[in-house]
Structure formats: structure tokens, C-alpha cells
C-alpha atoms as a PDB file:
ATOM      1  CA  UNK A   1     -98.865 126.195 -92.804  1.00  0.00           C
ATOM      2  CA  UNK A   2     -97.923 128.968 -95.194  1.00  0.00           C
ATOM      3  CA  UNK A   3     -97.760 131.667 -92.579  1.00  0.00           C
ATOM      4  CA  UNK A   4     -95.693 129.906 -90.299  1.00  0.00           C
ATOM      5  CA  UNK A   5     -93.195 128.870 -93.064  1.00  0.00           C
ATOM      6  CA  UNK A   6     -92.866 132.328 -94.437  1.00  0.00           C
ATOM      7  CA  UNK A   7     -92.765 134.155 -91.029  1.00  0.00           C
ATOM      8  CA  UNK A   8     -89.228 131.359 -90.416  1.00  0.00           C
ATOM      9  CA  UNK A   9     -88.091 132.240 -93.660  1.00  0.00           C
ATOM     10  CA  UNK A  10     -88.334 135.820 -93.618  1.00  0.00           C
ATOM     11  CA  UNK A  11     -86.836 135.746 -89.832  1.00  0.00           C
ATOM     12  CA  UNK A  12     -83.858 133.267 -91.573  1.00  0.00           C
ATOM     13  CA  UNK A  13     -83.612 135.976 -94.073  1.00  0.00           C
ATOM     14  CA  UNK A  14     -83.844 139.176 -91.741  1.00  0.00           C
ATOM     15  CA  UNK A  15     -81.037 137.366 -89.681  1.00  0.00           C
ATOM     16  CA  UNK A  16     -78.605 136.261 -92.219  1.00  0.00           C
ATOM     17  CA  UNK A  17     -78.320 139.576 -93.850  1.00  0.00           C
ATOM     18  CA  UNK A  18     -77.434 141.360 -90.577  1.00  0.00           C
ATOM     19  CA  UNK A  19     -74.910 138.451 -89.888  1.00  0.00           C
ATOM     20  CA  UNK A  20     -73.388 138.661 -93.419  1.00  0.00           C
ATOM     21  CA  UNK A  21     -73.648 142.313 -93.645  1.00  0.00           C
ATOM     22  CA  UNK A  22     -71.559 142.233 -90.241  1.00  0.00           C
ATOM     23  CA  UNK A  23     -74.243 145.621 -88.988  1.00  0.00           C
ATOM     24  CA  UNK A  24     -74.514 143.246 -85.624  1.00  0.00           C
ATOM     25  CA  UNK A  25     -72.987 140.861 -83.918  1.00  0.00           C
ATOM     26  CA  UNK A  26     -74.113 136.813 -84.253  1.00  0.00           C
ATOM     27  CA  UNK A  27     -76.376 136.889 -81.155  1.00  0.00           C
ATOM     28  CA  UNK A  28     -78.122 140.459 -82.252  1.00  0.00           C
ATOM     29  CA  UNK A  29     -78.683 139.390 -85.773  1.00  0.00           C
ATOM     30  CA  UNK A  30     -80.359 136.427 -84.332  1.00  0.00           C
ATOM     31  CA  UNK A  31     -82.687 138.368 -82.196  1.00  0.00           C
ATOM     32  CA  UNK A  32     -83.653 140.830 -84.914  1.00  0.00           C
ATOM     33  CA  UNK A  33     -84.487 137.754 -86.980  1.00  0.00           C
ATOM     34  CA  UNK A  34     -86.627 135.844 -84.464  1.00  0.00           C
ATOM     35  CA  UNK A  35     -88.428 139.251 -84.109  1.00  0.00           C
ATOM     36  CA  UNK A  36     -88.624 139.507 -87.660  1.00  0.00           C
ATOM     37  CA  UNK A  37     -89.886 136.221 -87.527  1.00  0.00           C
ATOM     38  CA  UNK A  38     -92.582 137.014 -85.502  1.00  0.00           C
ATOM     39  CA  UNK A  39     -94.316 140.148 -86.551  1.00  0.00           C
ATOM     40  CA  UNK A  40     -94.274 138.633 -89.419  1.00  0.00           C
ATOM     41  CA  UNK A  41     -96.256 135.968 -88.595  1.00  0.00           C
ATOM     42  CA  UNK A  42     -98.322 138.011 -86.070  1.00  0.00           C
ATOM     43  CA  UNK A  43     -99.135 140.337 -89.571  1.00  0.00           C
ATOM     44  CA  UNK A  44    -100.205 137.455 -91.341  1.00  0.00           C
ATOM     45  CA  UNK A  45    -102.306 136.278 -88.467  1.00  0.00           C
ATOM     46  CA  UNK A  46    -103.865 139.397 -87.999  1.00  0.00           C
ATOM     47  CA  UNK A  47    -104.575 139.192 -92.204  1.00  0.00           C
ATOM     48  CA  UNK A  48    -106.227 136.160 -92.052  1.00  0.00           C
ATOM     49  CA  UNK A  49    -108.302 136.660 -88.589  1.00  0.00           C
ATOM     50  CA  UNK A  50    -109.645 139.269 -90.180  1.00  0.00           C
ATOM     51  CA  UNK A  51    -110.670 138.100 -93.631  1.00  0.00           C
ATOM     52  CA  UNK A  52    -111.795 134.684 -91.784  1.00  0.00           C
ATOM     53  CA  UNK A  53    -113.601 136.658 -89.424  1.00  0.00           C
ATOM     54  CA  UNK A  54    -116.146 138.595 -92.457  1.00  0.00           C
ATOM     55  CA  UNK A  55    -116.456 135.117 -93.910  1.00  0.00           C
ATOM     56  CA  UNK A  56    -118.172 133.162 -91.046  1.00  0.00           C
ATOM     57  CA  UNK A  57    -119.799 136.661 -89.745  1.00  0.00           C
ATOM     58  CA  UNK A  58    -121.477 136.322 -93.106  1.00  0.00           C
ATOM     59  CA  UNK A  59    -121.908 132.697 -92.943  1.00  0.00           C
ATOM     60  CA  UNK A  60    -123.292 132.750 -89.712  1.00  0.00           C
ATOM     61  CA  UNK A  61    -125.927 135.465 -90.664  1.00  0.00           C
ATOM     62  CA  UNK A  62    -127.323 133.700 -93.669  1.00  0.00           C
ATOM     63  CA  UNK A  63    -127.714 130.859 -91.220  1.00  0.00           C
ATOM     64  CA  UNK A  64    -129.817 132.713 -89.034  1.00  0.00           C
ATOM     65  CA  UNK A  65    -132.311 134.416 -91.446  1.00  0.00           C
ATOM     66  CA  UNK A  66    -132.605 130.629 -92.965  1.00  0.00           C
ATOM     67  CA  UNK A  67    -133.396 129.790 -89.510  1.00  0.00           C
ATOM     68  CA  UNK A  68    -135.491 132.192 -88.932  1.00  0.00           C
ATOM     69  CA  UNK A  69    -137.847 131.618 -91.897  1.00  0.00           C
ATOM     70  CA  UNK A  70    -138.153 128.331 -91.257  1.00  0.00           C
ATOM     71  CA  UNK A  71    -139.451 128.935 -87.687  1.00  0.00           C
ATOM     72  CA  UNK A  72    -141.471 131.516 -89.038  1.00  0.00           C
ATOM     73  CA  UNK A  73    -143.072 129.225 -91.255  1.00  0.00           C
ATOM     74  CA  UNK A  74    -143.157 126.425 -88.529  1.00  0.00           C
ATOM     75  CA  UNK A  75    -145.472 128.741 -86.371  1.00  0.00           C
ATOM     76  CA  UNK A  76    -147.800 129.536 -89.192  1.00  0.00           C
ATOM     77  CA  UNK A  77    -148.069 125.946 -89.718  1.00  0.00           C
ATOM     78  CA  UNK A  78    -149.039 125.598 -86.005  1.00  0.00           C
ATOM     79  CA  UNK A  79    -151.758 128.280 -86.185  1.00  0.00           C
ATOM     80  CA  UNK A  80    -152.885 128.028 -89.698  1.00  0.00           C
ATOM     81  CA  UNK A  81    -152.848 124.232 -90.378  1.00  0.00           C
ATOM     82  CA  UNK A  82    -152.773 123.724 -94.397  1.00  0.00           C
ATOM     83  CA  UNK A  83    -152.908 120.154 -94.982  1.00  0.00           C
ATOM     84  CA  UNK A  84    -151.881 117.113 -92.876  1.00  0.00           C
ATOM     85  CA  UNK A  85    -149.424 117.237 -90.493  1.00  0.00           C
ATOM     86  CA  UNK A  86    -147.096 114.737 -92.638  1.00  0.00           C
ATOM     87  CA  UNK A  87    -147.790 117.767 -95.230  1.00  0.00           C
ATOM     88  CA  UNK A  88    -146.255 120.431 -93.342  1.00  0.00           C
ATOM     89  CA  UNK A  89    -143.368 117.972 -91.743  1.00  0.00           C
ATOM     90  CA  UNK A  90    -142.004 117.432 -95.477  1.00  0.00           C
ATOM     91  CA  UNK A  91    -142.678 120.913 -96.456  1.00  0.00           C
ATOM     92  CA  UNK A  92    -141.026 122.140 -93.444  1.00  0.00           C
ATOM     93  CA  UNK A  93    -138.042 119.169 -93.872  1.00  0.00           C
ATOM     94  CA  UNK A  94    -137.754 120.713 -98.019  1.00  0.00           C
ATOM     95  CA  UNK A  95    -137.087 124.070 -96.660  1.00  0.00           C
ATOM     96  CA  UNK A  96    -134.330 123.214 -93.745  1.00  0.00           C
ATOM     97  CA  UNK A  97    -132.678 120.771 -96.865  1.00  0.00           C
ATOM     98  CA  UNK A  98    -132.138 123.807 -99.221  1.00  0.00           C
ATOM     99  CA  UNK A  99    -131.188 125.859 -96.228  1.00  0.00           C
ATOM    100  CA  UNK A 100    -128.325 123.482 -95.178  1.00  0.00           C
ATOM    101  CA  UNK A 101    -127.676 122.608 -99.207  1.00  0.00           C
ATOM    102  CA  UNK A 102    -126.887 126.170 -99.164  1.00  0.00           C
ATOM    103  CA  UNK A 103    -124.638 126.347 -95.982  1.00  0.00           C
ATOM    104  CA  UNK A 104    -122.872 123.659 -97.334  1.00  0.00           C
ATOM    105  CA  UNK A 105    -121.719 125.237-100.300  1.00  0.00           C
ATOM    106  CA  UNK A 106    -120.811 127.427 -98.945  1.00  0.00           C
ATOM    107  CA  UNK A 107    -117.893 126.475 -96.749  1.00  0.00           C
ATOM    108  CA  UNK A 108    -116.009 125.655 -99.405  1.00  0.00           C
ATOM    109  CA  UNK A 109    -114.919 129.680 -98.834  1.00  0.00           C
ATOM    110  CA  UNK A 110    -113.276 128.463 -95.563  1.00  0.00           C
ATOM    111  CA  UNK A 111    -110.779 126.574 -97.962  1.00  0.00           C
ATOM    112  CA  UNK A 112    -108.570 129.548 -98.886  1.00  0.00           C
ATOM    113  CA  UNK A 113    -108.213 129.705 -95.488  1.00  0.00           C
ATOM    114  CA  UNK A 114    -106.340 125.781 -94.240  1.00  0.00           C
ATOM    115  CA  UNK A 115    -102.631 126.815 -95.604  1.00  0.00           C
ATOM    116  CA  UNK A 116    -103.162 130.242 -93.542  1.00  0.00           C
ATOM    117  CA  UNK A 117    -105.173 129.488 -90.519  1.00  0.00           C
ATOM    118  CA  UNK A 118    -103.901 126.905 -87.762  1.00  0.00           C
ATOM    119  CA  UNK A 119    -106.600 124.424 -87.765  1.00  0.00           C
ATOM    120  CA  UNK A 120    -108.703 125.842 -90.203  1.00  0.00           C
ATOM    121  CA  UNK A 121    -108.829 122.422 -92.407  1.00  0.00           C
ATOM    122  CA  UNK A 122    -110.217 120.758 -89.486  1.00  0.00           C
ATOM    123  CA  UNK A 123    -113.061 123.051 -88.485  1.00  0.00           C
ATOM    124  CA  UNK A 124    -114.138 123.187 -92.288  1.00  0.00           C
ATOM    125  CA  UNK A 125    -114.413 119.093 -91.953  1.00  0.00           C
ATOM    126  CA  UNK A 126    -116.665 120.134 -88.378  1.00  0.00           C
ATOM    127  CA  UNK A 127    -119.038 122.408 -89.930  1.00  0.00           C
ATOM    128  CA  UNK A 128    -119.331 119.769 -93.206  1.00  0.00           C
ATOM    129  CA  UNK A 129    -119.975 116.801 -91.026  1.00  0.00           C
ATOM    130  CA  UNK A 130    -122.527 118.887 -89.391  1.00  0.00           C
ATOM    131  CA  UNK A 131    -124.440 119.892 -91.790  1.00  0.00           C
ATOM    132  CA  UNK A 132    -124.260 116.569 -93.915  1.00  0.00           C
ATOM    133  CA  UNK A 133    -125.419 114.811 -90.457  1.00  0.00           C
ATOM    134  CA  UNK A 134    -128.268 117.064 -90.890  1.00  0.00           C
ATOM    135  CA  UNK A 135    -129.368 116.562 -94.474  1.00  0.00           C
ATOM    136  CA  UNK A 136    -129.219 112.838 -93.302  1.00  0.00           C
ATOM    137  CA  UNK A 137    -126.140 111.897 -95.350  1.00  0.00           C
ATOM    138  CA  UNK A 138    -124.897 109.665 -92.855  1.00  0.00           C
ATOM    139  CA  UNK A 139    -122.198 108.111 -95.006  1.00  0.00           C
ATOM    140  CA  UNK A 140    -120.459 111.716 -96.000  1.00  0.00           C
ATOM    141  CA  UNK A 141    -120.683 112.998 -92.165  1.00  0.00           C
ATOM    142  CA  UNK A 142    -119.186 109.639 -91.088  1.00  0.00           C
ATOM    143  CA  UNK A 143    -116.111 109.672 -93.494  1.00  0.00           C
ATOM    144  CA  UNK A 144    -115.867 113.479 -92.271  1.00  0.00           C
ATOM    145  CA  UNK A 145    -115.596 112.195 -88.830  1.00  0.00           C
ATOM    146  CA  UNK A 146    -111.917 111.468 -88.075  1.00  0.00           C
ATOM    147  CA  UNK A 147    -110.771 114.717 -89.719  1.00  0.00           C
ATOM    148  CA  UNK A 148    -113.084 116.853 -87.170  1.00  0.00           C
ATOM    149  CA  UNK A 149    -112.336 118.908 -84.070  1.00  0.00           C
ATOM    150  CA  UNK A 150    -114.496 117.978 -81.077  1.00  0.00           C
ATOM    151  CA  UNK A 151    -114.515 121.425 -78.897  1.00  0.00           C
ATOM    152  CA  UNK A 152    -118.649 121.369 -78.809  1.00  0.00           C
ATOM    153  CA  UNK A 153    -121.092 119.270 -77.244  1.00  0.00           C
ATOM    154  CA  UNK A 154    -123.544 118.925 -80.516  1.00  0.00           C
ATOM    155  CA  UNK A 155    -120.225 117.696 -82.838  1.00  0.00           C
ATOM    156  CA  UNK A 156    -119.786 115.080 -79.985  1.00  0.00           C
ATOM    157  CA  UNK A 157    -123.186 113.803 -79.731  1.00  0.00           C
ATOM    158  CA  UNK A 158    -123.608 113.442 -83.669  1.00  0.00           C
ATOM    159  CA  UNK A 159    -120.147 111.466 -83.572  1.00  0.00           C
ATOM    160  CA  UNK A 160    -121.896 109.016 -80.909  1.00  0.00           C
ATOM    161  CA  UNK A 161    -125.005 108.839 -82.647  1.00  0.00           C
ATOM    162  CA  UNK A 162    -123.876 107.995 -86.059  1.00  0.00           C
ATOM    163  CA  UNK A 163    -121.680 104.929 -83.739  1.00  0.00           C
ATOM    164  CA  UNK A 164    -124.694 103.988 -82.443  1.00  0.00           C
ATOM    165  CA  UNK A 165    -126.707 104.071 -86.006  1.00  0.00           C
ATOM    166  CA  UNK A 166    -123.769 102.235 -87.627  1.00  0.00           C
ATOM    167  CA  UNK A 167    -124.509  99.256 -84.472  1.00  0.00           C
ATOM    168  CA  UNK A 168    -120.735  99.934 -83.405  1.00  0.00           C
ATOM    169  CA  UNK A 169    -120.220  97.774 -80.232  1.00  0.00           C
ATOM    170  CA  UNK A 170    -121.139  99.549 -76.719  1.00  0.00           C
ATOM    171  CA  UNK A 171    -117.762  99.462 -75.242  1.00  0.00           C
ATOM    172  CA  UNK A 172    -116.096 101.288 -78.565  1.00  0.00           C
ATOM    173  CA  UNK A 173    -118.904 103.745 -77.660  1.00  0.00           C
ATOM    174  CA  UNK A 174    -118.478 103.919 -74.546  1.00  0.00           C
ATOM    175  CA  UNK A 175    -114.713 104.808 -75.006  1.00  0.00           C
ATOM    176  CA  UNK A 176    -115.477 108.077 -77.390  1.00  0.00           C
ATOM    177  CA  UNK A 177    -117.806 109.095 -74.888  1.00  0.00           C
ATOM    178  CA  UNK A 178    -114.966 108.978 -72.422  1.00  0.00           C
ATOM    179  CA  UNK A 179    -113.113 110.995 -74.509  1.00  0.00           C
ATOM    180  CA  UNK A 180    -115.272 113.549 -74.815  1.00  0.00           C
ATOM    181  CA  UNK A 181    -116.642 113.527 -71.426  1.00  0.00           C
ATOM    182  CA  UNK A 182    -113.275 114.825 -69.892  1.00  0.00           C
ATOM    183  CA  UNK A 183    -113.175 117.938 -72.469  1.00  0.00           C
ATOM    184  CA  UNK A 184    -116.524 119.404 -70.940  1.00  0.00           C
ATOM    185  CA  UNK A 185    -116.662 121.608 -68.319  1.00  0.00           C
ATOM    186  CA  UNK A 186    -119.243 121.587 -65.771  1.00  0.00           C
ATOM    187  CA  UNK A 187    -122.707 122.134 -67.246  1.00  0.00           C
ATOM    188  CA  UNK A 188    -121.274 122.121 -70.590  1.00  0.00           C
ATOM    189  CA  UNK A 189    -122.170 119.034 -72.134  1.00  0.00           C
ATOM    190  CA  UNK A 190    -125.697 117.708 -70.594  1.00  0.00           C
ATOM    191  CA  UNK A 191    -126.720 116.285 -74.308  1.00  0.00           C
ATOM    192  CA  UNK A 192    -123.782 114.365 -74.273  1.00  0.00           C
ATOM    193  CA  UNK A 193    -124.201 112.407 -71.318  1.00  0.00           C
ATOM    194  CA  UNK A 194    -128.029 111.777 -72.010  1.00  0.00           C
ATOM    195  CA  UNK A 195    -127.516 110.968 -75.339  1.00  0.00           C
ATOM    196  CA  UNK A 196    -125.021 107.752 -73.874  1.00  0.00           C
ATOM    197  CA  UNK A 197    -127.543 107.151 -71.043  1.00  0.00           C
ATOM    198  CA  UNK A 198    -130.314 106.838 -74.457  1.00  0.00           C
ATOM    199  CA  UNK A 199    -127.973 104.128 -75.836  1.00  0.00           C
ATOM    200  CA  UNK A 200    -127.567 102.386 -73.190  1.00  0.00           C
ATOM    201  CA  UNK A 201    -130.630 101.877 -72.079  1.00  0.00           C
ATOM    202  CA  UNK A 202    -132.057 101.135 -76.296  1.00  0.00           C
ATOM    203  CA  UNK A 203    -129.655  98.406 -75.765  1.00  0.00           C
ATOM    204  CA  UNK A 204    -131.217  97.056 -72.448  1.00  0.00           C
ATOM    205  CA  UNK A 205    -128.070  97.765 -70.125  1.00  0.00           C
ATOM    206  CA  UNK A 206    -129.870 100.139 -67.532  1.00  0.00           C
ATOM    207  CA  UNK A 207    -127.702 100.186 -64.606  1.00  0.00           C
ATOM    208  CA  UNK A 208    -124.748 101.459 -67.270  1.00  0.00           C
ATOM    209  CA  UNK A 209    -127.431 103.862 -68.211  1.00  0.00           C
ATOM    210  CA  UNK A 210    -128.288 105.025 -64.425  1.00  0.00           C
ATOM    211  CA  UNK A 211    -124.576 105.230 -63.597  1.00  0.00           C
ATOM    212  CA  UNK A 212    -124.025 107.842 -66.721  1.00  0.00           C
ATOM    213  CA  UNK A 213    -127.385 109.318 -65.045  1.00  0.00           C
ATOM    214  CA  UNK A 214    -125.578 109.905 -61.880  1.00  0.00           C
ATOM    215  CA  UNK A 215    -121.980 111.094 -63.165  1.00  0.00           C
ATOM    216  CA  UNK A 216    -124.547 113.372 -65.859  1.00  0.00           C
ATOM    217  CA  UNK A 217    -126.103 115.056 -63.059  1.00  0.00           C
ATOM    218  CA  UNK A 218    -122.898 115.625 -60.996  1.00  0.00           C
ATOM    219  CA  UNK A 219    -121.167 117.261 -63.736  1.00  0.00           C
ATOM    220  CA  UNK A 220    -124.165 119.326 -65.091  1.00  0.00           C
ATOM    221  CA  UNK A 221    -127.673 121.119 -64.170  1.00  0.00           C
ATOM    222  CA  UNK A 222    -130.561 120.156 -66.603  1.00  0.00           C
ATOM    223  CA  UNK A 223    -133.979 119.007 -65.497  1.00  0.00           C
ATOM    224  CA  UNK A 224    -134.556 116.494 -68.357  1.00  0.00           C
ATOM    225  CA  UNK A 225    -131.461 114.623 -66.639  1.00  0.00           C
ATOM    226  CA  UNK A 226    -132.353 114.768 -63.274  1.00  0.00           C
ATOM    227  CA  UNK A 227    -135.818 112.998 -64.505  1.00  0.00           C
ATOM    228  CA  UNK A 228    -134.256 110.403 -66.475  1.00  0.00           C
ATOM    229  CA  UNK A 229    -132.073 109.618 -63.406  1.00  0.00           C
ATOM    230  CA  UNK A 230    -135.124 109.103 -61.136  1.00  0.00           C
ATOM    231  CA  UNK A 231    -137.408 107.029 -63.623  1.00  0.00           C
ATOM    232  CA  UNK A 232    -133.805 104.744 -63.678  1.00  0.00           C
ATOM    233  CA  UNK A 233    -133.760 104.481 -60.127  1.00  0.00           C
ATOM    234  CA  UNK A 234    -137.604 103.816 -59.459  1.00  0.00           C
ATOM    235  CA  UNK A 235    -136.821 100.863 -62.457  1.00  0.00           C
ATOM    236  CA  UNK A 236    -139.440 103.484 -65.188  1.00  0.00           C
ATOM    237  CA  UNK A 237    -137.079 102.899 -67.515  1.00  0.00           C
ATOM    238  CA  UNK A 238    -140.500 103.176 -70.281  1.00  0.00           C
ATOM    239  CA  UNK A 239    -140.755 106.740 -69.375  1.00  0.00           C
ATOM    240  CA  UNK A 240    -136.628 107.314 -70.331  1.00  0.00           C
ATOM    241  CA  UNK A 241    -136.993 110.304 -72.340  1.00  0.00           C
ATOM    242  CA  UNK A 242    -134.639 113.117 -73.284  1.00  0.00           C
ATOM    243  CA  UNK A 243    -137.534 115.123 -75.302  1.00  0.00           C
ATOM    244  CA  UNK A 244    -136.734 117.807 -72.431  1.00  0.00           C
ATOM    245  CA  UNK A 245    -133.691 118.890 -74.513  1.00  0.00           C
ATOM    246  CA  UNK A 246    -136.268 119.879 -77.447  1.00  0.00           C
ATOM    247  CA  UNK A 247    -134.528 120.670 -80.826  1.00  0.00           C
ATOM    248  CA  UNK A 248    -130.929 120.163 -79.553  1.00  0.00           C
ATOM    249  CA  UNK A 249    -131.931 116.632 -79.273  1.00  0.00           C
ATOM    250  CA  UNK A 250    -133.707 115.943 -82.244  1.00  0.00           C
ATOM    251  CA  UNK A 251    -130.687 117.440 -83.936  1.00  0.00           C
ATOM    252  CA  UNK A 252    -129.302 114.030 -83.896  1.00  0.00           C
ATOM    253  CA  UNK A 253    -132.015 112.351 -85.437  1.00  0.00           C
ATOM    254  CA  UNK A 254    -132.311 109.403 -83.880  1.00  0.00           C
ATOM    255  CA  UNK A 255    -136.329 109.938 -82.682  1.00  0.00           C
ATOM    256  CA  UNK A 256    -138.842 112.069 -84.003  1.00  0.00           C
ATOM    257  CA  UNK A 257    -140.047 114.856 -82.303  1.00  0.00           C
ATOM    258  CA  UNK A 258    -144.372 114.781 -82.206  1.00  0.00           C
ATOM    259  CA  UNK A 259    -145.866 117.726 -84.775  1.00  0.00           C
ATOM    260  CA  UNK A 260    -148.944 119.236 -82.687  1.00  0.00           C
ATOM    261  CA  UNK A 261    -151.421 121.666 -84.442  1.00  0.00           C
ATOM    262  CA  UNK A 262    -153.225 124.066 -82.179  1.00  0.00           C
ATOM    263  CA  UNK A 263    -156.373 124.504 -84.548  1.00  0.00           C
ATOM    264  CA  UNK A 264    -157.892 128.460 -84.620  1.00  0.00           C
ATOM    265  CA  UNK A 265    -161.388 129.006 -82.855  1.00  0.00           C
ATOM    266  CA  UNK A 266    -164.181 129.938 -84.870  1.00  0.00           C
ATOM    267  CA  UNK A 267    -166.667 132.537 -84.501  1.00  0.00           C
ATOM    268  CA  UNK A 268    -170.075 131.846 -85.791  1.00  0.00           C
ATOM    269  CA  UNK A 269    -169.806 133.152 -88.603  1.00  0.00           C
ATOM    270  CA  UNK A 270    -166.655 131.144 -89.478  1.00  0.00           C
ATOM    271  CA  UNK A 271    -163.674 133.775 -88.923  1.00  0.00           C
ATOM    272  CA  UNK A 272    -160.979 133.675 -86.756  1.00  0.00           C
ATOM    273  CA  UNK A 273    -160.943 134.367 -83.177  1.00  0.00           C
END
């Protein structure tokens, strides 16, 4: 990290010259430079925070005016069918690609920022595996995996997902999901847990699947679990479904979500109510 090396060196240097310039004695001129040291440092943070801080502001609002363009154009599809609904799906799937093409370029302005900001490298590899995982390049967002920082429910879940789409063994899993598990606070993670309750019960193992259930529901409040837990316990395991968590789960791509049309009335004389 360049800031922390220069904030030591300029401390080292701070220090030394009051020691061999005799103006204080050892134990002063080794105070001055440990505060030296560290306003230095707290300068550069401050620097960076703020230039960092601009960047993903930006970032972020591009993001959401994508967003909201495409959900824009998702409701006009809804009230003004044109075409089939496989039509609108890919037109709808074309527009959220060049959206996240976009984002993706992007971040490579967080790069100036990895010798500067603690961590920085590894939230860059987050947001990249994100938004590769979304584009469905499975491959990229998996070799971005092991470089990533797990502080968020939806970077967890794709991490298991991708384990699960690669046919990784339950138990190897099973053991992320552990790992992650014990990061989230209550009511933090609910897609998390479902999500290993989902793979568990794909691969037939449904009392693993209703224990997850039941340590899902005592560490967080969400209907869709809650339901899932029951049709476990009353052996419904057919009507398993964690459609409840709406976009956050089709996020990870591993079902489909179902495209309805609600088609306009007609007045006789064939405009819309």
C-alpha cells in the first residue's frame, strides 16, 4: 500500500532529522515522527476517500438510470405487449447486457485506486464478479471468485450458485455456506440460507434442506422462508419455491422467473381503456 509506506517513511524521516539535528531528545523525536507518520497517512486517506467517493457516487448513478430504463421499458412491455413474450425477454435481456457491458468498463477507474485504498483491489474483483455473473460469464466471475470480499448477502449467494452450477460436491458447499452464514447478522442474509435449502433439496436431500429451513427462519424474518419451511415439514417438497424473493433471486440465475402480459381492454371502437 503506497499510503501506508509513505506515511512510515515520512514519519522515519520526520524522526531522524529531529534525532540528528539533536532539536529533541530520542523519545520526543520519536513521537513527532509517529505523529508525522500518521497525519500523513490520515491526509492521504482523506485524498483518496474522497476521490474514491465521486467515482462510485458516479458509478452508482449511471447504474440506477440504466436500471431505471430498463424497468421503464419492462412495464411498457407489460401494458403494451409488442411481439411475443420470448420477444420482449431478449429485448429486455439486450438492454440489461449493454447496461452491465457498460458498468463493467467501467470499474477499471477503481484501479488507480488498489496501491492507495486498503482493500480496494479486492472490492474491484467483487463488483467484476458481479457483474460478469450477470452477463452469464460464468467462467470470468468464477476465476474472480477467490480474489473477492464477501461482506453482502447477493456476492455470497452467486459464489454458492456458480458451486452448485459447476456440480461441486454438497459438503464443499455446504462448508462456504458455513462460512458465510456466521458473517450475517440477524435478518441479514435470508437469500443465502434459501438459496442452500434450493440445493439441497435439487439434489434430493430434504431433511438437510428443512434443517437450513429451520436455522433460516431463526436467524431471519422473510415469508418466502417461513413457507418453504412448512411445505418441508408437511413432506410438499414440489411446491419448494423461493420465487417470494422476486428479482433478488433470479439474480442468480439459476430459474427463470415467468414473463406475464396484462393485455389493454378495448373499447368498441378499438382504443384503449
Amino acid at each position: 500500500m503506497y499510503s501506508i509506506i509513505l506515511s512510515v517513511l515520512i514519519g522515519v524521516a520526520a524522526g531522524s532529522g529531529l534525532g540528528f539535528a539533536r532539536v529533541s531528545a530520542v523519545g520526543w523525536a520519536v513521537f513527532f515522527g509517529i505523529l508525522a507518520a500518521a497525519v500523513a497517512y490520515g491526509l492521504f486517506t482523506l485524498h483518496y476517500k474522497r476521490r474514491l467517493t465521486a467515482t462510485m457516487t458516479a458509478f452508482q448513478g449511471e447504474m440506477l438510470e440504466g436500471q431505471r430504463k430498463l424497468q421503464n421499458r419492462m412495464a411498457q412491455f407489460q401494458t403494451r405487449p409488442q411481439g411475443s413474450p420470448q420477444q420482449m425477454l431478449a429485448q429486455l435481456e439486450s438492454m440489461q447486457r449493454k447496461l452491465l457491458e457498460g458498468a463493467l468498463e467501467r470499474t477499471k477507474e477503481f484501479d488507480a485506486f488498489n496501491n492507495w485504498v486498503p482493500l480496494m483491489s479486492r472490492q474491484t474483483a467483487t463488483m467484476r464478479m458481479q457483474l460478469n455473473y450477470q452477463m452469464r460469464n460464468f467462467a470470468e466471475a468464477e476465476a474472480l471468485m477467490p480474489k473477492c470480499l464477501y461482506l453482502d448477502p447477493i456476492s455470497m449467494a452467486m459464489n454458492l450458485a456458480q458451486m452448485y452450477r459447476a456440480e461441486k460436491p454438497t459438503e464443499e458447499i455446504l462448508k462456504a455456506f458455513r462460512r458465510f452464514s456466521v458473517r450475517l447478522k440477524y435478518n441479514q442474509g435470508p437469500i443465502v440460507y434459501a438459496l442452500m435449502a434450493w440445493i439441497q433439496v435439487q439434489r434430493n436431500d430434504v431433511d438437510a434442506a428443512y434443517k437450513t429451513m429451520l436455522d433460516a427462519c431463526k436467524n431471519n424474518e422473510h415469508d418466502t422462508l417461513n413457507r418453504n419451511r412448512d411445505r418441508l415439514a408437511n413432506n410438499k417438497v414440489r411446491e419448494f419455491s423461493n420465487a417470494g424473493f422476486g428479482e433478488q433471486w433470479y439474480a442468480l440465475l439459476l430459474e427463470q422467473p415467468k414473463v406475464t402480459v396484462r393485455r389493454q381492454q378495448m373499447r368498441p371502437d378499438g382504443r384503449p381503456f
